[in-house]
Structure formats: C-alpha cells, structure tokens
N, C-alpha and C. Protein backbone atom coordinates (compact mmCIF):
# COMPACT_ATOMS: atom_id res chain seq x y z
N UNK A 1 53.30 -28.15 -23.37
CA UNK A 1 54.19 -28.74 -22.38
C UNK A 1 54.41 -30.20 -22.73
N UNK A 2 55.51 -30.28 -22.67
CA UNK A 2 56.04 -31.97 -22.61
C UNK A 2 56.07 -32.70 -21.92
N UNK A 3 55.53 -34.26 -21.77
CA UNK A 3 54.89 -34.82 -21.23
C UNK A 3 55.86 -36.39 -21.49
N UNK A 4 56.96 -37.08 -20.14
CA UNK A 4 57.16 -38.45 -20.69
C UNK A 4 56.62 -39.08 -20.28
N UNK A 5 56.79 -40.71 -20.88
CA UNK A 5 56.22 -41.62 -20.64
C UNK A 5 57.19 -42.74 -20.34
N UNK A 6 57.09 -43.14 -19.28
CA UNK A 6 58.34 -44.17 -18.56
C UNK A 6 56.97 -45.94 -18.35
N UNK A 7 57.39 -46.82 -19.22
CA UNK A 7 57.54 -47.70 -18.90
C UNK A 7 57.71 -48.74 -17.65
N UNK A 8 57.63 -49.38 -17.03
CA UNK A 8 58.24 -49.83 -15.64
C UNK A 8 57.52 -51.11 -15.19
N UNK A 9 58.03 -52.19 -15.03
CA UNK A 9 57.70 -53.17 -14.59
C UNK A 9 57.83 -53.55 -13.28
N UNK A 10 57.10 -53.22 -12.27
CA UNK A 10 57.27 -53.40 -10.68
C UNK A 10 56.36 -53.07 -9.99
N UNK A 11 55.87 -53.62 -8.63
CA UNK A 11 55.06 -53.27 -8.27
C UNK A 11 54.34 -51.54 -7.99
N UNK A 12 53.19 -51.11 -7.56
CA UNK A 12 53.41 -49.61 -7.86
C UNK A 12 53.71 -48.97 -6.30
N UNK A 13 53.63 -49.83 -5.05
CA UNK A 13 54.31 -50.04 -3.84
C UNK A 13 55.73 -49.86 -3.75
N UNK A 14 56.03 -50.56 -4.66
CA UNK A 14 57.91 -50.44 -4.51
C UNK A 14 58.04 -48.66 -5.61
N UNK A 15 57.39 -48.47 -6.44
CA UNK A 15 57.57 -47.62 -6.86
C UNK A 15 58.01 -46.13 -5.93
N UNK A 16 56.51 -46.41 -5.12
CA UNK A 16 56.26 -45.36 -4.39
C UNK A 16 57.31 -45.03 -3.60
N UNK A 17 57.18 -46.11 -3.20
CA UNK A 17 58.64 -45.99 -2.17
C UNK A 17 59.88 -45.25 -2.49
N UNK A 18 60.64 -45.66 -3.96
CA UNK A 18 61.82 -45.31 -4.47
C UNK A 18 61.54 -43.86 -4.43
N UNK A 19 60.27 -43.37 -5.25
CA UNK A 19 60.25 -42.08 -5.22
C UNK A 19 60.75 -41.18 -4.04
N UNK A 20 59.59 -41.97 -2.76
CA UNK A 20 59.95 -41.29 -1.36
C UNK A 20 60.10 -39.63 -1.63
N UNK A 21 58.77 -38.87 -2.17
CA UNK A 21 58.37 -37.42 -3.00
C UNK A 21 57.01 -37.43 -1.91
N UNK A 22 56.74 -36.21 -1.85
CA UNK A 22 55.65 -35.72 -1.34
C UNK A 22 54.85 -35.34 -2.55
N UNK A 23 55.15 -35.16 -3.60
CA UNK A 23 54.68 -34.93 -4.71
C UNK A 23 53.35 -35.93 -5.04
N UNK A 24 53.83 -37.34 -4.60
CA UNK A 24 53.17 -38.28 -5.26
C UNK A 24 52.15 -38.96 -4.49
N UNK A 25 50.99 -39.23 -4.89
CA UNK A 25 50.36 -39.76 -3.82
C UNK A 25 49.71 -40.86 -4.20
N UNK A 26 49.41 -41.96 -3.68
CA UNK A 26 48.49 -42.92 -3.89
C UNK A 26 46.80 -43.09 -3.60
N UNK A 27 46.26 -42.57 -4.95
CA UNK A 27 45.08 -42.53 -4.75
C UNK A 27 43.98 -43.62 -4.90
N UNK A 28 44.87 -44.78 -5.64
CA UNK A 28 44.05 -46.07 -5.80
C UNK A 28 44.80 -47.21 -6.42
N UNK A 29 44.66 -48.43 -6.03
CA UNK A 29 45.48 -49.42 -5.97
C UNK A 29 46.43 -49.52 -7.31
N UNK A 30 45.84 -49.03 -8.17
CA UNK A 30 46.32 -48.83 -9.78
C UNK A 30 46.45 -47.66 -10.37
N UNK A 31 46.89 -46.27 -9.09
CA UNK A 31 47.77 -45.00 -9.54
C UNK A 31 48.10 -44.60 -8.37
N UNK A 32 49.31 -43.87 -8.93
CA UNK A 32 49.97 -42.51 -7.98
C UNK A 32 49.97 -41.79 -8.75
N UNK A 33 49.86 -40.34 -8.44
CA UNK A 33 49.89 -39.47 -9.12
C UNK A 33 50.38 -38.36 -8.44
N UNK A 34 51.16 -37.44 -9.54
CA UNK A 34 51.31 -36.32 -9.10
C UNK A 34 50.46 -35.13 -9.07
N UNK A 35 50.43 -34.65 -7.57
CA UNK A 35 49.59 -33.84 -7.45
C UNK A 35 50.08 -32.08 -8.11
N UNK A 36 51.15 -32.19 -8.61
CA UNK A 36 51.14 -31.19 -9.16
C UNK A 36 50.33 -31.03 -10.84
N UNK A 37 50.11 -32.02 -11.09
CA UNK A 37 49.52 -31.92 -12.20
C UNK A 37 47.71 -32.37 -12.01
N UNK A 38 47.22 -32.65 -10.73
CA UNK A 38 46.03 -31.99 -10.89
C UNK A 38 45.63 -30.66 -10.75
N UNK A 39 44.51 -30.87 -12.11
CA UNK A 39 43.66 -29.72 -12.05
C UNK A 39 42.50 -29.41 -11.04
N UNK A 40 42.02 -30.87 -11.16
CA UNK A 40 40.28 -30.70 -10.21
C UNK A 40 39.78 -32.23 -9.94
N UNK A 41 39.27 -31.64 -8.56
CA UNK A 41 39.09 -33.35 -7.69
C UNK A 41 37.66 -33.00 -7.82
N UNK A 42 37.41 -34.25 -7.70
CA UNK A 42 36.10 -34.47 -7.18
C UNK A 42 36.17 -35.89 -7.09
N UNK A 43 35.15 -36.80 -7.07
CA UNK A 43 35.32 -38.08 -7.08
C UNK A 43 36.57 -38.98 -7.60
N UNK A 44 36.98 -37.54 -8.18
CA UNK A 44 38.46 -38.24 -9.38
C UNK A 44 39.17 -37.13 -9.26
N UNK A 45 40.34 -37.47 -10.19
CA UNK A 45 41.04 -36.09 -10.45
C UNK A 45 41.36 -36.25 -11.63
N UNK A 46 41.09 -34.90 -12.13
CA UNK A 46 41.18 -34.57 -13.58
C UNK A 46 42.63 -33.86 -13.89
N UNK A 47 43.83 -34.43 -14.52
CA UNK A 47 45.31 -33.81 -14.78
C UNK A 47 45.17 -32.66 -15.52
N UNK A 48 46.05 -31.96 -15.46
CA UNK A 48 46.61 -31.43 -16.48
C UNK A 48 46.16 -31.63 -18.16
N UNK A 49 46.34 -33.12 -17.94
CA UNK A 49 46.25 -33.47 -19.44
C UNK A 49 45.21 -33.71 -20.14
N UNK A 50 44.32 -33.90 -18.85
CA UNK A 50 42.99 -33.95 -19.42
C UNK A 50 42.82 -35.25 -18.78
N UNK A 51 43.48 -36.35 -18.63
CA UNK A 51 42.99 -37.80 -18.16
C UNK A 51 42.59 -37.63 -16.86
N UNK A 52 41.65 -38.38 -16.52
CA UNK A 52 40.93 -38.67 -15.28
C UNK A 52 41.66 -40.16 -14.55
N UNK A 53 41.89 -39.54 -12.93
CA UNK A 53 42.59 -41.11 -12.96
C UNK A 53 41.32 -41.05 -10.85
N UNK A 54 41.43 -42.39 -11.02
CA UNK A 54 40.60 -42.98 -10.32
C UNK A 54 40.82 -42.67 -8.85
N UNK A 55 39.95 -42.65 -7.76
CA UNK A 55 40.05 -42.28 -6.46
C UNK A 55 39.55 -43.07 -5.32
N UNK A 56 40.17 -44.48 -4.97
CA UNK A 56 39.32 -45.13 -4.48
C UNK A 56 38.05 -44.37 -3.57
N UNK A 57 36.99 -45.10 -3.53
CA UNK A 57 36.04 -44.94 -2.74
C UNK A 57 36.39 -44.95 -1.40
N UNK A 58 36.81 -45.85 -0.73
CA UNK A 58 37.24 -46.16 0.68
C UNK A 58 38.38 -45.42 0.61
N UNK A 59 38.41 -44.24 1.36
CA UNK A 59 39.51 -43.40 1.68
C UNK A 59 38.93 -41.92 0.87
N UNK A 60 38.19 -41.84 0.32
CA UNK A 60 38.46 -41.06 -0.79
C UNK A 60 38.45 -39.50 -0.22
N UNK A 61 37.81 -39.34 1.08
CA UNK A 61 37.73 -37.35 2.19
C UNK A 61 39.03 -37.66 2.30
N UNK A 62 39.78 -38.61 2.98
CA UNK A 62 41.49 -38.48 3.22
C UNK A 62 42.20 -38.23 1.99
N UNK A 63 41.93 -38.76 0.94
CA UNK A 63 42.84 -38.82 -0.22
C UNK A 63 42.59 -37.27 -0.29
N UNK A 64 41.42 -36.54 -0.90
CA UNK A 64 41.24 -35.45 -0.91
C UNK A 64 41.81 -34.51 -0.10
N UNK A 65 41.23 -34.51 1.27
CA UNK A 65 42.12 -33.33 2.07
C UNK A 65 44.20 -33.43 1.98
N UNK A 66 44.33 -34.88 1.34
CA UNK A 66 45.76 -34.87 1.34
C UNK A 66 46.51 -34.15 0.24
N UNK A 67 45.69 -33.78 -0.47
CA UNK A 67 45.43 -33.42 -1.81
C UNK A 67 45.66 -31.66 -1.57
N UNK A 68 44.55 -31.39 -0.95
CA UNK A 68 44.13 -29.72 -0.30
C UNK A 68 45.31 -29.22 0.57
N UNK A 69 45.59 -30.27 1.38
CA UNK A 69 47.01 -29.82 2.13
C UNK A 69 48.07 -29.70 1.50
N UNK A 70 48.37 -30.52 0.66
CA UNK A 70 49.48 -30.50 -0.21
C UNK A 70 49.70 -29.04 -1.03
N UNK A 71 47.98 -28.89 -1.33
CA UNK A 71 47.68 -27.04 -2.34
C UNK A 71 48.15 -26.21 -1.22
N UNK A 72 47.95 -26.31 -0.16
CA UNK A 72 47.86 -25.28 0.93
C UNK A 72 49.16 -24.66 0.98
N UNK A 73 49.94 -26.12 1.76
CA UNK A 73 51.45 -26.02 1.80
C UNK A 73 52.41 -25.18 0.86
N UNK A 74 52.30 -25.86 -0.46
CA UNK A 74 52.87 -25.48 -1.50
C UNK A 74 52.25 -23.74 -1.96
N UNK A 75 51.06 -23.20 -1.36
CA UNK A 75 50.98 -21.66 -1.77
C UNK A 75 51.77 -21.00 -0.57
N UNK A 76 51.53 -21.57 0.65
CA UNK A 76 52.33 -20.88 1.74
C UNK A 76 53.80 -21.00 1.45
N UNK A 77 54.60 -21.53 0.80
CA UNK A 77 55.56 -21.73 0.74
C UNK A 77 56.11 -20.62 -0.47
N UNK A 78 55.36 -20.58 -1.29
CA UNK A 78 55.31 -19.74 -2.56
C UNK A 78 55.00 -18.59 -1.59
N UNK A 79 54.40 -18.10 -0.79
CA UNK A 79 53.89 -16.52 -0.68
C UNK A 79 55.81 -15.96 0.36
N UNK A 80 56.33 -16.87 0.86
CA UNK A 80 57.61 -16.65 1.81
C UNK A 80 58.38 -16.26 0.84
C-alpha cells in the first residue's frame, strides 16, 4: 500500500481544524493521527506502518475510548 508524505508548515491546531474529519484525532501535542490506520493501542498506537506515535499521558482512557468508539461506529456502520 501507498503511503504520502505531505510536508506542511502550520500549526498542528489549525491543521486539525481544516481537516474538520472524524477520522483524525489528536492524541498528543505533536500528532494527529488517523485512526484508520491504527493497528493497536496501548500506551501508544502502533500504525499500519509499523511507526509508533505517542499518546499523551494526561488524557490518555479518553484518547483511547475515542479511539474504541470510533472502531465501534465504523463496524456498525459497515454491518447496515
């Protein structure tokens, strides 16, 4: 699978915003990520690709269950 890589100079706040995706979530001051391309949480989340990207500590049961809901949603939606 192919994989880009976008460049971008801006805060990752304003980013988020433009997106305005449920896809994407902010898991620590220095990522968003798409949750379709995790594989497996735990303290972190491990992509698709293999990279591990960071989960702040403070927040980190919310980040998670936002994470689980997001899985939830998206199979209920798939089973309709």
């Amino acid at each position: 699978k192919g994989y880009n890589t976008y460049v971008v100079y801006k805060r990752l706040s304003d980013i988020e915003e433009e997106l305005d995706d449920c896809r994407f979530l902010r898991c620590h001051q220095s990522y968003l990520v798409n949750m379709d391309y995790i594989q497996q949480v735990d303290k972190q989340f491990q992509l698709t690709t293999g990279d591990l990207v960071h989960i702040r500590q403070r927040g980190l049961k919310a980040i998670r269950q936002t994470y689980l809901d997001y899985i939830a949603a998206k199979a209920d939606s798939q089973l309709e």
